[in-house]
PDB file of N, CA and C in Angstrom:
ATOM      1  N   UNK A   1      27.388 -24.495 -48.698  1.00  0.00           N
ATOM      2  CA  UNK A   1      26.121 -25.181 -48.805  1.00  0.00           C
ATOM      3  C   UNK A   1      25.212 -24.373 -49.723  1.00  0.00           C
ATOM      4  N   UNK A   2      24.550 -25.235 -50.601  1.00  0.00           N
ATOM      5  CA  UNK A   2      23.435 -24.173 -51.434  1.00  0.00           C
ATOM      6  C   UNK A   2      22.137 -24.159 -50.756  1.00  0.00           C
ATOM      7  N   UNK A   3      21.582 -22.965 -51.695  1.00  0.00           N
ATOM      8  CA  UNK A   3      20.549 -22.614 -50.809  1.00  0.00           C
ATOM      9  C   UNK A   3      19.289 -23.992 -50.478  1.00  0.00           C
ATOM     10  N   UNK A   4      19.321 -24.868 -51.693  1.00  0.00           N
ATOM     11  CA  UNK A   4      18.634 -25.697 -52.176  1.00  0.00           C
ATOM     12  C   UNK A   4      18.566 -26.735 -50.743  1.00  0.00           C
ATOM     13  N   UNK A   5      20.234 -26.720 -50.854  1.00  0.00           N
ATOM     14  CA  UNK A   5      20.404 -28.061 -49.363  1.00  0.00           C
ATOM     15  C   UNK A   5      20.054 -27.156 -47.903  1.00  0.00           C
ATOM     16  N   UNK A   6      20.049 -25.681 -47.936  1.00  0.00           N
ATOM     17  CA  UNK A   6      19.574 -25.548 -46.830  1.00  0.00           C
ATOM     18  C   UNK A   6      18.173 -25.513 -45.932  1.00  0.00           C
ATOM     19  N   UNK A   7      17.626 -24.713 -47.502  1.00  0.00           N
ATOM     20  CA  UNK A   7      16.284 -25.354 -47.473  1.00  0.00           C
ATOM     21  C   UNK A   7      15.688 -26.309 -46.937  1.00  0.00           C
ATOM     22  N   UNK A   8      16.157 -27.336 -47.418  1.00  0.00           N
ATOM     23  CA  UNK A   8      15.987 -28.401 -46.878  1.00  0.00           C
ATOM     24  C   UNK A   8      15.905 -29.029 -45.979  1.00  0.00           C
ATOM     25  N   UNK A   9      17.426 -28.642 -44.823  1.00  0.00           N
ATOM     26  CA  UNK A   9      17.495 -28.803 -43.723  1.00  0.00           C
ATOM     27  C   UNK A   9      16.201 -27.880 -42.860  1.00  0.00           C
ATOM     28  N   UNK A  10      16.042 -26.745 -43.400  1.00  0.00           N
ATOM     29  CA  UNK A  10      14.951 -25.931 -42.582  1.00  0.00           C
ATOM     30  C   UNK A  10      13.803 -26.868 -43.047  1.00  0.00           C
ATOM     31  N   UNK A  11      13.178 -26.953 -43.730  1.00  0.00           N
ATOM     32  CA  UNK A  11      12.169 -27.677 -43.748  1.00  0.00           C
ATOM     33  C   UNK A  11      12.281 -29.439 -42.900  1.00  0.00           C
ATOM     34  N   UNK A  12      13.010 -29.766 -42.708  1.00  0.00           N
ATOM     35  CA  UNK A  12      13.177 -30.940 -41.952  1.00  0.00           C
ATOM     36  C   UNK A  12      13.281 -30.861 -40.334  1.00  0.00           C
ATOM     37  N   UNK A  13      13.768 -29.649 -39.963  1.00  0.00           N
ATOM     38  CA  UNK A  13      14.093 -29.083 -38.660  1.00  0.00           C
ATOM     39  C   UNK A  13      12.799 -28.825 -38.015  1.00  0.00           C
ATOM     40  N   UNK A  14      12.335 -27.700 -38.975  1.00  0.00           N
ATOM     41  CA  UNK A  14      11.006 -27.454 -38.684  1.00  0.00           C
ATOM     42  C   UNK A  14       9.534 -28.596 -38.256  1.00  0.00           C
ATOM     43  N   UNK A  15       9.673 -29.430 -39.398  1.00  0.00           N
ATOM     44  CA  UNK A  15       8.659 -30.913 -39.141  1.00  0.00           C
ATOM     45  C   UNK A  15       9.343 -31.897 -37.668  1.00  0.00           C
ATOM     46  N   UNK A  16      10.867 -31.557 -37.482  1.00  0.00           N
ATOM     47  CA  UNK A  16      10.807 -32.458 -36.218  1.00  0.00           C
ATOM     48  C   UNK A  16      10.111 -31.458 -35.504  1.00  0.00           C
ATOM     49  N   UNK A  17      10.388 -30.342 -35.309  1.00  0.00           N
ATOM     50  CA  UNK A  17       9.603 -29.144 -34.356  1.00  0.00           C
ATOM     51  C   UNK A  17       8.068 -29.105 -34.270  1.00  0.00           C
ATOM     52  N   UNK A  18       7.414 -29.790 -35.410  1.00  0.00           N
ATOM     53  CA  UNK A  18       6.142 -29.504 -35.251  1.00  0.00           C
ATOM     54  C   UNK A  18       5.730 -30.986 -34.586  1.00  0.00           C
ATOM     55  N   UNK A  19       5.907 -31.866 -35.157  1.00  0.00           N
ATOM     56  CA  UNK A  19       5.858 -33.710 -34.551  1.00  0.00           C
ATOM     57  C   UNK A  19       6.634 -33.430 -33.239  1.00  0.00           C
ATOM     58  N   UNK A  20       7.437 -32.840 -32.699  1.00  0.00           N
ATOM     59  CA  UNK A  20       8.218 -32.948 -31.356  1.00  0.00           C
ATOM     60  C   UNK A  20       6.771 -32.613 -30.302  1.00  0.00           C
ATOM     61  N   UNK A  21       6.218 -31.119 -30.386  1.00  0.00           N
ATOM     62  CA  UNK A  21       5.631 -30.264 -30.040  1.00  0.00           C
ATOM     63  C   UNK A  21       4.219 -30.706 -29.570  1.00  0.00           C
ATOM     64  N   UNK A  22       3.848 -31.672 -31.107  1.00  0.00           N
ATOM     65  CA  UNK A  22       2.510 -32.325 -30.863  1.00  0.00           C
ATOM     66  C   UNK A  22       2.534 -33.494 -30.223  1.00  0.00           C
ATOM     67  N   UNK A  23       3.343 -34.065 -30.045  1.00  0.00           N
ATOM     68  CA  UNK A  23       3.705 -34.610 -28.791  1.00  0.00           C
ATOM     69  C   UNK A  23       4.140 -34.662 -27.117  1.00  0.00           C
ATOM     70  N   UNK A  24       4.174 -33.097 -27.002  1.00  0.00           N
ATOM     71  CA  UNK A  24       4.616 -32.681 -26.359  1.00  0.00           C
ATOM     72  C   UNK A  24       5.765 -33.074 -25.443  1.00  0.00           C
ATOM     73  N   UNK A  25       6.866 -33.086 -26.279  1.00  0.00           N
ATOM     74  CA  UNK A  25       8.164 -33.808 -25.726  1.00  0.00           C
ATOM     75  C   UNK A  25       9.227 -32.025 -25.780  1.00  0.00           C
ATOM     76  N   UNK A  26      10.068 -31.976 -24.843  1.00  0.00           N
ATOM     77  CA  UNK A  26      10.818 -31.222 -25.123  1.00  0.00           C
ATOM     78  C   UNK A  26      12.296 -31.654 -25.853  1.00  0.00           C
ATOM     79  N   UNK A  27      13.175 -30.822 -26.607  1.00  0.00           N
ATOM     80  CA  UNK A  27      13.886 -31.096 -27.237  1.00  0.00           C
ATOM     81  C   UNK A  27      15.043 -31.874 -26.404  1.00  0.00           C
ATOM     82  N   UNK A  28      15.424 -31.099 -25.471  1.00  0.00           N
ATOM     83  CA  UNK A  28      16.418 -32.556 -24.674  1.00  0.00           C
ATOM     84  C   UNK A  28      15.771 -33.865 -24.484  1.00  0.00           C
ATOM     85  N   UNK A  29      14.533 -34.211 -23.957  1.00  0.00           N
ATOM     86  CA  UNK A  29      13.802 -35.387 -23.953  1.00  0.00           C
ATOM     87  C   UNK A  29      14.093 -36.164 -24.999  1.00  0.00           C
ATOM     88  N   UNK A  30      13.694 -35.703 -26.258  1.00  0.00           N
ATOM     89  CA  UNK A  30      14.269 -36.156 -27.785  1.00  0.00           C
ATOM     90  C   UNK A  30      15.460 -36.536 -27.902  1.00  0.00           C
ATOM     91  N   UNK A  31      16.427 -35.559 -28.063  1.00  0.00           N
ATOM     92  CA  UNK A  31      17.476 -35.327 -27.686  1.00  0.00           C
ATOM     93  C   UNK A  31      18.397 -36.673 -26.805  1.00  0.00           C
ATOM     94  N   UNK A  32      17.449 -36.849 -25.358  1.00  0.00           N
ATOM     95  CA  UNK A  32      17.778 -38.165 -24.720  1.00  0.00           C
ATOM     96  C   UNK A  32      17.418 -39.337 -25.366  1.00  0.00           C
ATOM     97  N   UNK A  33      16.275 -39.234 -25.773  1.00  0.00           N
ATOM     98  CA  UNK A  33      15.749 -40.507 -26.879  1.00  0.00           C
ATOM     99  C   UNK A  33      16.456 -41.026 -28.052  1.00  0.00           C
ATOM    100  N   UNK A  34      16.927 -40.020 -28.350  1.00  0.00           N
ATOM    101  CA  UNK A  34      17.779 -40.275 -29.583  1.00  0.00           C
ATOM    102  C   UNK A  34      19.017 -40.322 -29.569  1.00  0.00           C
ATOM    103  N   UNK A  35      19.489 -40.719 -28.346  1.00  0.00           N
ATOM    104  CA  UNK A  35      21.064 -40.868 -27.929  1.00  0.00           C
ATOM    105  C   UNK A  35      21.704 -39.591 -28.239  1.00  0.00           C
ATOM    106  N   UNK A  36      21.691 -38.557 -28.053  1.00  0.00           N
ATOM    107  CA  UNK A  36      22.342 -37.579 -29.080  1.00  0.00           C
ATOM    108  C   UNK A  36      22.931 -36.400 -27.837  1.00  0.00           C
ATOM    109  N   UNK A  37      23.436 -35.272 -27.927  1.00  0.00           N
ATOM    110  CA  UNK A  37      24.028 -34.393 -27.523  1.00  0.00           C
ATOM    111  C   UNK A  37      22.321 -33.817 -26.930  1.00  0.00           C
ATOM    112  N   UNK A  38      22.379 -32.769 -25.558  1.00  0.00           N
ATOM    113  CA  UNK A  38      21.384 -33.088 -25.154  1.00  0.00           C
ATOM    114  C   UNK A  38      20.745 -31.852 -25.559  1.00  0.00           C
ATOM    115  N   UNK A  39      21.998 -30.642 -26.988  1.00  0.00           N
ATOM    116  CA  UNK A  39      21.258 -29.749 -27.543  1.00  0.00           C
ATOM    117  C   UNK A  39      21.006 -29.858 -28.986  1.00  0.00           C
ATOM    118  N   UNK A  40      21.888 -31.048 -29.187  1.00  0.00           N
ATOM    119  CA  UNK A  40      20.989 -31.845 -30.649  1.00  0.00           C
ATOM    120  C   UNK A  40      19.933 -30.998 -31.360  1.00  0.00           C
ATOM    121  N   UNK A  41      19.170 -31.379 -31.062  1.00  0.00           N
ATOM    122  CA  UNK A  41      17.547 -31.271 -31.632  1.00  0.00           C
ATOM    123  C   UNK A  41      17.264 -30.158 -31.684  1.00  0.00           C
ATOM    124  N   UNK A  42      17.424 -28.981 -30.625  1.00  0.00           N
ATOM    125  CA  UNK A  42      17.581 -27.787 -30.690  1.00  0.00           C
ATOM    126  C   UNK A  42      18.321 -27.166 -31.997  1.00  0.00           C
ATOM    127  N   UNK A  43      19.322 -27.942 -32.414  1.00  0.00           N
ATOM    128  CA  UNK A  43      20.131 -27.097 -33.319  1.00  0.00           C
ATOM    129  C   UNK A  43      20.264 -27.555 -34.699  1.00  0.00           C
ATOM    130  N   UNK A  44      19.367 -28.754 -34.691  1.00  0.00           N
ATOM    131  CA  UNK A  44      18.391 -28.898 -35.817  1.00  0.00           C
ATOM    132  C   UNK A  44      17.623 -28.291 -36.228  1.00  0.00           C
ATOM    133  N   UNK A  45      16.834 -28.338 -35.287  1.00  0.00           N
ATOM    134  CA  UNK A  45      15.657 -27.209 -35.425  1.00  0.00           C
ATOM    135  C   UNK A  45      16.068 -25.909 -35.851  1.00  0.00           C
ATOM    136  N   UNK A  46      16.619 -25.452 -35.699  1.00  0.00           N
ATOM    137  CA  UNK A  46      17.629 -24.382 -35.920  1.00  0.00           C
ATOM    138  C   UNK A  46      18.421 -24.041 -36.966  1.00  0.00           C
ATOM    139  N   UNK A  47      19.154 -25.359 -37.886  1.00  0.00           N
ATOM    140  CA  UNK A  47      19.707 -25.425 -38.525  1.00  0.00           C
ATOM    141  C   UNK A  47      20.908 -24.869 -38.302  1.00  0.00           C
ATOM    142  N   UNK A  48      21.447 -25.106 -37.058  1.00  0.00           N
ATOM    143  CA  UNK A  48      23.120 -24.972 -37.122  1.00  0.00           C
ATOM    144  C   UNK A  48      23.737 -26.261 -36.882  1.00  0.00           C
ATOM    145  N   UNK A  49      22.943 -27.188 -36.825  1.00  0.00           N
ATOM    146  CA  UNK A  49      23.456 -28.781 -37.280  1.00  0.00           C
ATOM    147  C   UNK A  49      22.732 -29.014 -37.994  1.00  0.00           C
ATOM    148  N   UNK A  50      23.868 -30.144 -38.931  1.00  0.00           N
ATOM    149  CA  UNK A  50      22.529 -30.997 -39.511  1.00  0.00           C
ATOM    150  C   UNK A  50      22.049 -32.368 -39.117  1.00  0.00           C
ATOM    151  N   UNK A  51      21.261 -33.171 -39.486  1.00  0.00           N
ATOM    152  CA  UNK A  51      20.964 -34.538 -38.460  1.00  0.00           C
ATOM    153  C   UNK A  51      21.319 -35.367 -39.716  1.00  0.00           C
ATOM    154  N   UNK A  52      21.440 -36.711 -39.554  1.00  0.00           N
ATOM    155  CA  UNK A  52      22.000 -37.629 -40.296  1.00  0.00           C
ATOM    156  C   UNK A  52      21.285 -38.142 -41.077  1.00  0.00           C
ATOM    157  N   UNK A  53      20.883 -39.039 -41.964  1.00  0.00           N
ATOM    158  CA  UNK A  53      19.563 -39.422 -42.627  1.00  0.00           C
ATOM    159  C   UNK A  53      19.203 -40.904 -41.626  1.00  0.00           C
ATOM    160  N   UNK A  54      20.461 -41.232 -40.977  1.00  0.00           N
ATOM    161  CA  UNK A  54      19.937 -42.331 -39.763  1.00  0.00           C
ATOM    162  C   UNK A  54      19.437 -42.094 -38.835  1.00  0.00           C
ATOM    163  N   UNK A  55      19.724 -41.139 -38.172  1.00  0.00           N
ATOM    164  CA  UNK A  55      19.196 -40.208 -37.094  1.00  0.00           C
ATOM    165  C   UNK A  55      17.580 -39.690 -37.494  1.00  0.00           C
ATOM    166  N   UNK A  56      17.609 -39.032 -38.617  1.00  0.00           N
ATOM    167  CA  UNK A  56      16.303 -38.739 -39.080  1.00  0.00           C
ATOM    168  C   UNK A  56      15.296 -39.811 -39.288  1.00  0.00           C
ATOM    169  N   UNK A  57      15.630 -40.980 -39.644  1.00  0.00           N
ATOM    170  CA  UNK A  57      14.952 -42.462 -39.609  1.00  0.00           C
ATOM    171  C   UNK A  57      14.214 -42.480 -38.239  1.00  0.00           C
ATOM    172  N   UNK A  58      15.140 -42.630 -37.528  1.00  0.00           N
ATOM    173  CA  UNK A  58      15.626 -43.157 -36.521  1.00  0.00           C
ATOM    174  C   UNK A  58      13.977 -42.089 -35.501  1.00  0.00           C
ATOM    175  N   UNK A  59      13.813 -40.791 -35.799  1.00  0.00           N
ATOM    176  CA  UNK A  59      12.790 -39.888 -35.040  1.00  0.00           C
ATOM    177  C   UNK A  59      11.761 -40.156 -36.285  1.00  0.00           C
ATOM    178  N   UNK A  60      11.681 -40.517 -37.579  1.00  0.00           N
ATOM    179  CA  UNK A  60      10.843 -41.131 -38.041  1.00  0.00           C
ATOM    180  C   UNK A  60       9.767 -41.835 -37.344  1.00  0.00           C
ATOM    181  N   UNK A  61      10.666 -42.867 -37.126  1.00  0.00           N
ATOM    182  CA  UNK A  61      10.146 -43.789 -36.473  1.00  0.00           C
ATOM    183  C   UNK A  61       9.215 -44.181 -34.823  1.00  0.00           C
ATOM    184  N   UNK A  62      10.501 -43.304 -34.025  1.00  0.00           N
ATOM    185  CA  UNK A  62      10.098 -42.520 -32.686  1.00  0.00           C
ATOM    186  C   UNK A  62       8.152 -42.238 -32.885  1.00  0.00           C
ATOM    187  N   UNK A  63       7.957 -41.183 -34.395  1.00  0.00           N
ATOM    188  CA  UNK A  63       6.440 -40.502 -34.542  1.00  0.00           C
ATOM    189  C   UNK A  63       6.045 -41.624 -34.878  1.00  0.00           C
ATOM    190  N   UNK A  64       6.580 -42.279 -35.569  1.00  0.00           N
ATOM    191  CA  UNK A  64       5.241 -43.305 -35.981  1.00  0.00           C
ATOM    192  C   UNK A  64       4.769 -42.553 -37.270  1.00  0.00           C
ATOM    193  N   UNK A  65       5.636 -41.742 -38.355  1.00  0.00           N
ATOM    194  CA  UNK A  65       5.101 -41.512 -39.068  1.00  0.00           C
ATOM    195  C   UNK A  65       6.235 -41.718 -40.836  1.00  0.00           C
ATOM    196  N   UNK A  66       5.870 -42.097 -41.799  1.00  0.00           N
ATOM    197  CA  UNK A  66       7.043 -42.212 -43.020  1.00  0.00           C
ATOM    198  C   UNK A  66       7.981 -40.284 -43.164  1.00  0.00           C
ATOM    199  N   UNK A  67       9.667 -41.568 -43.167  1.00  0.00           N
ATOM    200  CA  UNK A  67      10.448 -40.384 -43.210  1.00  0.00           C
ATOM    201  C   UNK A  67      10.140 -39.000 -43.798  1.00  0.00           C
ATOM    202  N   UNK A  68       9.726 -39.333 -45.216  1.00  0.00           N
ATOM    203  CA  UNK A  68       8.994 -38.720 -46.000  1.00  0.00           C
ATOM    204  C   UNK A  68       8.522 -37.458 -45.801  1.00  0.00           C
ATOM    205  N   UNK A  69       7.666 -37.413 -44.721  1.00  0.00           N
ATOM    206  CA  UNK A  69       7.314 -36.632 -43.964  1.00  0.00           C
ATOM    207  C   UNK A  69       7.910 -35.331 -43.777  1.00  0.00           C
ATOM    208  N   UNK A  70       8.999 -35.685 -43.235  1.00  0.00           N
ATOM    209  CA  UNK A  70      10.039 -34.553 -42.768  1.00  0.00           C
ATOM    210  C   UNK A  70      10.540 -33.752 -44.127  1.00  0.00           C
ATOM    211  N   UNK A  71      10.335 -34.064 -45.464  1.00  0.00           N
ATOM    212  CA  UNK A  71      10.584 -33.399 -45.996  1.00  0.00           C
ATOM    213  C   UNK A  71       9.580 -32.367 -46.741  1.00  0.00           C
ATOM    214  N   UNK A  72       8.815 -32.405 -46.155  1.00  0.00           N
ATOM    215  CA  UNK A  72       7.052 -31.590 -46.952  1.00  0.00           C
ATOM    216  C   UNK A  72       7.255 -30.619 -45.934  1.00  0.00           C
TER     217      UNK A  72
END
């Protein structure tokens, strides 16, 4: 992976972490919301997974805010 795409993922991990937080949802909660493994989100956040660009829609949407987002 280059550094470019990891970047990336950290910066996307991070914005679910900050939108998770200000919501105050914990990551399994999410995690349950989003049909997913129930340490998912955790390891997004993290960047030892990566999330899908449907999946990422998909908690887009959850905030109520454009995908977009997640990548700033």
């Amino acid at each position: 992976m280059s550094s470019l795409q990891e970047e990336t993922y950290r910066i996307i991990g991070k914005n679910i972490r900050k939108y998770r937080l200000a919501s105050n949802i914990s990551q399994e909660k999410l995690s349950e919301i989003m049909n997913v493994n129930l340490k998912f989100i955790g390891h997004v956040e993290r960047v030892e997974r990566f999330i899908s660009l449907k999946k990422l829609i998909e908690v887009a949407q959850y905030f109520n805010v454009p995908v977009v987002e997640f990548f700033k």
